[in-house]
N, C-alpha and C. Protein backbone atom coordinates (compact mmCIF):
# COMPACT_ATOMS: atom_id res chain seq x y z
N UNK A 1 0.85 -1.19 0.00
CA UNK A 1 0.00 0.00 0.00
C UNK A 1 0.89 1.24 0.00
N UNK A 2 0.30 2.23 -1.05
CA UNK A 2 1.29 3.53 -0.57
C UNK A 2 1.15 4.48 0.29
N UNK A 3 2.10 5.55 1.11
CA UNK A 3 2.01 6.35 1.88
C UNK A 3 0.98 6.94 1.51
N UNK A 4 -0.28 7.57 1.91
CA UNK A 4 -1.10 8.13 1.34
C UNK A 4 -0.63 9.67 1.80
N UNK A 5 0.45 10.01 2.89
CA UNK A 5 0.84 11.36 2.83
C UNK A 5 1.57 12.24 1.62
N UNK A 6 2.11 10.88 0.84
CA UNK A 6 3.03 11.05 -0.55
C UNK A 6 2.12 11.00 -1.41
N UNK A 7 1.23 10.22 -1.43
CA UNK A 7 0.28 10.48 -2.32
C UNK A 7 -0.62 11.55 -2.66
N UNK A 8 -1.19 11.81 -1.20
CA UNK A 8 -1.77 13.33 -1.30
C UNK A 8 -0.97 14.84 -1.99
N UNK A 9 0.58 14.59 -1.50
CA UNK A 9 0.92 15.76 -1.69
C UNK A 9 1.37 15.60 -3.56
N UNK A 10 1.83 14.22 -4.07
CA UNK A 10 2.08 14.15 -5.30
C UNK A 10 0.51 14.61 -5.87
N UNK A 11 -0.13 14.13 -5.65
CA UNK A 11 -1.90 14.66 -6.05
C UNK A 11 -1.79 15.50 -6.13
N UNK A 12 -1.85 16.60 -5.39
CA UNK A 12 -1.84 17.98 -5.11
C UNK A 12 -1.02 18.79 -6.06
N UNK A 13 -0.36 18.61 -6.10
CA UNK A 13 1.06 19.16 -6.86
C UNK A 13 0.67 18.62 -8.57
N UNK A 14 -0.11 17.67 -8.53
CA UNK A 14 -0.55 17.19 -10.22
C UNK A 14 -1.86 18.08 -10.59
N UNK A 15 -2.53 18.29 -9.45
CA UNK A 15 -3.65 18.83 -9.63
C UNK A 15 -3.25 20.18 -10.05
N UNK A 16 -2.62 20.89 -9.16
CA UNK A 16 -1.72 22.77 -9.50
C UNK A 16 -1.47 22.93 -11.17
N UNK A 17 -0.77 21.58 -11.38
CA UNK A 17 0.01 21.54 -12.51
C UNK A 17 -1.32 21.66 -13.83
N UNK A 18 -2.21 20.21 -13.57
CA UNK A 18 -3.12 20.61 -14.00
C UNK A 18 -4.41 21.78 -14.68
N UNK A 19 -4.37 22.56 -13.29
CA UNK A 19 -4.96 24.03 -13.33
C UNK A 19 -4.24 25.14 -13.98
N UNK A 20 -3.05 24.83 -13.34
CA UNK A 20 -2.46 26.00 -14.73
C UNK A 20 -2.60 25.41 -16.10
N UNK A 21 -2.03 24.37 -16.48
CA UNK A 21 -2.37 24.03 -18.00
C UNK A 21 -3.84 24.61 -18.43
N UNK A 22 -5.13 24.02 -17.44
CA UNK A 22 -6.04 24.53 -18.07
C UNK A 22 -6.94 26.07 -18.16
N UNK A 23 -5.76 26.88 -16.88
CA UNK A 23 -5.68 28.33 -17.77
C UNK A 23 -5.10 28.84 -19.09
N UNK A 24 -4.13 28.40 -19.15
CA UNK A 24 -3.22 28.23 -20.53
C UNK A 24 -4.09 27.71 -21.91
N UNK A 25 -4.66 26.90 -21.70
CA UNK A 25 -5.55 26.33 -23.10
C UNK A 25 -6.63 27.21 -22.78
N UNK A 26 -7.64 27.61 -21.64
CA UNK A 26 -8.24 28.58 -21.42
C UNK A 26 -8.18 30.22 -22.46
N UNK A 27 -7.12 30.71 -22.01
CA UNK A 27 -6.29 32.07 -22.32
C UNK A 27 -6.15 32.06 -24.00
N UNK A 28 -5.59 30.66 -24.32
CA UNK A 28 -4.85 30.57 -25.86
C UNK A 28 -6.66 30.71 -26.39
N UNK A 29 -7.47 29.73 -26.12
CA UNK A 29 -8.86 29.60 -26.86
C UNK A 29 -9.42 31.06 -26.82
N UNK A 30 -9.37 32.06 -26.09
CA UNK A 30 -10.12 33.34 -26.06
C UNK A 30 -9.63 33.80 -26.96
N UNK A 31 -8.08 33.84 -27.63
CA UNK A 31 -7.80 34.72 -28.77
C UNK A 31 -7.63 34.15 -29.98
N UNK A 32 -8.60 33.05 -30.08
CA UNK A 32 -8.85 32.39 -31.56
C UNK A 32 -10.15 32.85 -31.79
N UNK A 33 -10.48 32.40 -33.44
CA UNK A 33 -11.69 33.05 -34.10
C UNK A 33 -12.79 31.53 -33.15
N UNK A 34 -13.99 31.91 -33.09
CA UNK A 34 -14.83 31.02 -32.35
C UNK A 34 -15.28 30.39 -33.72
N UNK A 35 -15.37 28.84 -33.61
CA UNK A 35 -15.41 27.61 -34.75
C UNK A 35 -14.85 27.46 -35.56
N UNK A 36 -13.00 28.00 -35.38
CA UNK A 36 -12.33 27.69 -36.11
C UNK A 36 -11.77 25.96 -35.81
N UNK A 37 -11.30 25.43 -36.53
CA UNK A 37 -10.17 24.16 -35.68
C UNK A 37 -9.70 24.47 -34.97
N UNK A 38 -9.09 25.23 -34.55
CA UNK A 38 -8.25 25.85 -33.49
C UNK A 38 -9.02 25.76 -32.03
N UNK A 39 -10.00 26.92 -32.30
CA UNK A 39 -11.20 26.92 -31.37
C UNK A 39 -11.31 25.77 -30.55
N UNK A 40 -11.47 24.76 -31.68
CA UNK A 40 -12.32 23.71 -31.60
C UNK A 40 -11.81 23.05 -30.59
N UNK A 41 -10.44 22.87 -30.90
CA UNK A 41 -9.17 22.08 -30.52
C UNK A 41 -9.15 22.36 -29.40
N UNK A 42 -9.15 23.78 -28.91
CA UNK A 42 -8.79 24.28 -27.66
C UNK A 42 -10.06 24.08 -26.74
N UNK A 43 -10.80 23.90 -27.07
CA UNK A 43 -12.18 23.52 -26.41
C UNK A 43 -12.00 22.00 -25.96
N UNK A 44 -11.75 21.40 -26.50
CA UNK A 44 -12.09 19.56 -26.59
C UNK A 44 -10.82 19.92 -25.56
N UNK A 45 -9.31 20.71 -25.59
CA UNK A 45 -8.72 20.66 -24.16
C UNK A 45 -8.66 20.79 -23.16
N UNK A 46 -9.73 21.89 -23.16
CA UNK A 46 -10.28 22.44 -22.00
C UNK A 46 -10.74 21.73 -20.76
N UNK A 47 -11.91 20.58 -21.74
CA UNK A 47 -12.68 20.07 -21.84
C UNK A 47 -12.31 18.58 -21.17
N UNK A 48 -11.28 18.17 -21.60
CA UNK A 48 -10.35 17.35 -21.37
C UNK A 48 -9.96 17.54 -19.76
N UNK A 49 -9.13 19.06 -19.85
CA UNK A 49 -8.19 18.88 -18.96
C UNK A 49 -9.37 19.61 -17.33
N UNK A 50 -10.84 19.88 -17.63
CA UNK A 50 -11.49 20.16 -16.66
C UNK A 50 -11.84 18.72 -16.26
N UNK A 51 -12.02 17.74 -16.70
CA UNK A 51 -12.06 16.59 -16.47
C UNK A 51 -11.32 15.67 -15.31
N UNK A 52 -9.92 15.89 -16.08
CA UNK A 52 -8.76 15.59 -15.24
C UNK A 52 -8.71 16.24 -13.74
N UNK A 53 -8.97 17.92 -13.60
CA UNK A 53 -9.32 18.16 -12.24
C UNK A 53 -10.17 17.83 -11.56
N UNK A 54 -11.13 17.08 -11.96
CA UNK A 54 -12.58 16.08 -11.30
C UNK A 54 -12.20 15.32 -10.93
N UNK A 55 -11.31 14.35 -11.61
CA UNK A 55 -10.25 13.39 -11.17
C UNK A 55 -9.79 13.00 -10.27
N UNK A 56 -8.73 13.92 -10.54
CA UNK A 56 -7.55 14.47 -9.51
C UNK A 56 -8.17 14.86 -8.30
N UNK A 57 -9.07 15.60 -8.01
CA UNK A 57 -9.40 16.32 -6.57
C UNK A 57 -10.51 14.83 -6.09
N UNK A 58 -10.80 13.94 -6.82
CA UNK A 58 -11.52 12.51 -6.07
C UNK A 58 -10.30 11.66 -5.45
N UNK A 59 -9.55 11.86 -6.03
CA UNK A 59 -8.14 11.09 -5.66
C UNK A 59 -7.24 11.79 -4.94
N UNK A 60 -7.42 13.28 -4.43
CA UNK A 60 -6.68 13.76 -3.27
C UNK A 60 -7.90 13.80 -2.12
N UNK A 61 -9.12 14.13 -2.34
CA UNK A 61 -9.81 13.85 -1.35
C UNK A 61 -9.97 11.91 -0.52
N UNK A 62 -9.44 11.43 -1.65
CA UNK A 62 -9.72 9.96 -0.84
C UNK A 62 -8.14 9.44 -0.23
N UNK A 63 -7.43 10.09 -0.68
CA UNK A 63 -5.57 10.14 -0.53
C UNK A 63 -6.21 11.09 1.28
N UNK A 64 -6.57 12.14 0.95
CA UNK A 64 -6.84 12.46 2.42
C UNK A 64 -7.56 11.60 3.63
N UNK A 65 -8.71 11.19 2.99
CA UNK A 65 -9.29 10.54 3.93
C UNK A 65 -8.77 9.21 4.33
N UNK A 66 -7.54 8.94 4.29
CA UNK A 66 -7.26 7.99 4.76
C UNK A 66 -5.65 8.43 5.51
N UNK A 67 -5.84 9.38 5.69
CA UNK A 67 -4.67 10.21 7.09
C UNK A 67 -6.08 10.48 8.24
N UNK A 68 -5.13 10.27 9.46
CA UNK A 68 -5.57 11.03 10.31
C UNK A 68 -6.07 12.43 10.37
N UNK A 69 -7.00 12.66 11.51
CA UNK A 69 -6.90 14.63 11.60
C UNK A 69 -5.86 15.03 12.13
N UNK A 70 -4.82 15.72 11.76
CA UNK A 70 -3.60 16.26 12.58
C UNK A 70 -4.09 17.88 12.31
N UNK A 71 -2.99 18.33 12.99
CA UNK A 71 -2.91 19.68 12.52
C UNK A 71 -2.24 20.37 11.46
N UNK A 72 -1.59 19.04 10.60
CA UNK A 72 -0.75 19.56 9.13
C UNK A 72 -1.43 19.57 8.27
N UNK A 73 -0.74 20.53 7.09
CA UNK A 73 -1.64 20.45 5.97
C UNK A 73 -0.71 20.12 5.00
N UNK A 74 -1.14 19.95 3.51
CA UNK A 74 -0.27 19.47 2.62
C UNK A 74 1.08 20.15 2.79
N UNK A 75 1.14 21.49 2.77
CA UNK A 75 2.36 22.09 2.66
C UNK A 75 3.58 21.77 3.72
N UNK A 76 2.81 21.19 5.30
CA UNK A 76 3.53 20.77 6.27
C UNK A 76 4.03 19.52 5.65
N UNK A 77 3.45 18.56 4.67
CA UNK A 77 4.04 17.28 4.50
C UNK A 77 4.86 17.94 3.69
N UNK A 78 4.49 18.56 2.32
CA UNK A 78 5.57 18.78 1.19
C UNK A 78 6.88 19.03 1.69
N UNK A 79 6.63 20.20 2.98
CA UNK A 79 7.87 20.80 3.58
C UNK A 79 8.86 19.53 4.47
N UNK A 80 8.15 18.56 4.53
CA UNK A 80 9.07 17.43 4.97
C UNK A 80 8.88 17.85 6.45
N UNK A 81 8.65 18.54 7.49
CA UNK A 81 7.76 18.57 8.92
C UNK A 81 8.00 17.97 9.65
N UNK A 82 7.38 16.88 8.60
CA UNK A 82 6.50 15.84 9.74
C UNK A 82 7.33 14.55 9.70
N UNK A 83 7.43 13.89 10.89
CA UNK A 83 8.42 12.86 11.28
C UNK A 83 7.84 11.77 10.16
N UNK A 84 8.84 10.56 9.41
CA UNK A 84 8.47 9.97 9.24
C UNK A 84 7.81 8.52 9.28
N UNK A 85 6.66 8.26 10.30
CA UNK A 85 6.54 7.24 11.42
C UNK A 85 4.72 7.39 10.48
């Protein structure tokens, strides 16, 4: 079974990564002509990559729920914190 504290924070950190990409295809699609291929393209990514954050945040919420309640939060694990026990 894996650490689910490593898991959460790799989650987390995929999810960020995620969200910016899908400002980026966001941003690029506003300054194309609307129903070009382009458009199109950038839509079906969007589309795609809003998906992937549905995903991703089911799989850091269940990566969470299987830690305790402490008083850390992801950034306390990322930051390495917390003992490893």
């Amino acid at each position: 079974m894996s650490d689910p504290r490593r898991e959460l924070t790799d989650v987390s950190d995929e999810l960020l990564q995620v969200l910016r990409d899908l400002r980026a295809a966001e941003e690029m699609k506003r300054q194309v002509t609307i129903g070009t291929p382009e458009f199109n393209r950038l839509a079906a990514e969007v589309e795609q990559l809003s998906e992937e954050v549905y995903r991703l945040a089911a799989e850091e919420r269940s990566a969470g729920d299987r830690l305790p309640l402490d008083d850390n939060s992801i950034g306390d694990i990322e930051m390495g914190s917390l003992d490893d026990h």
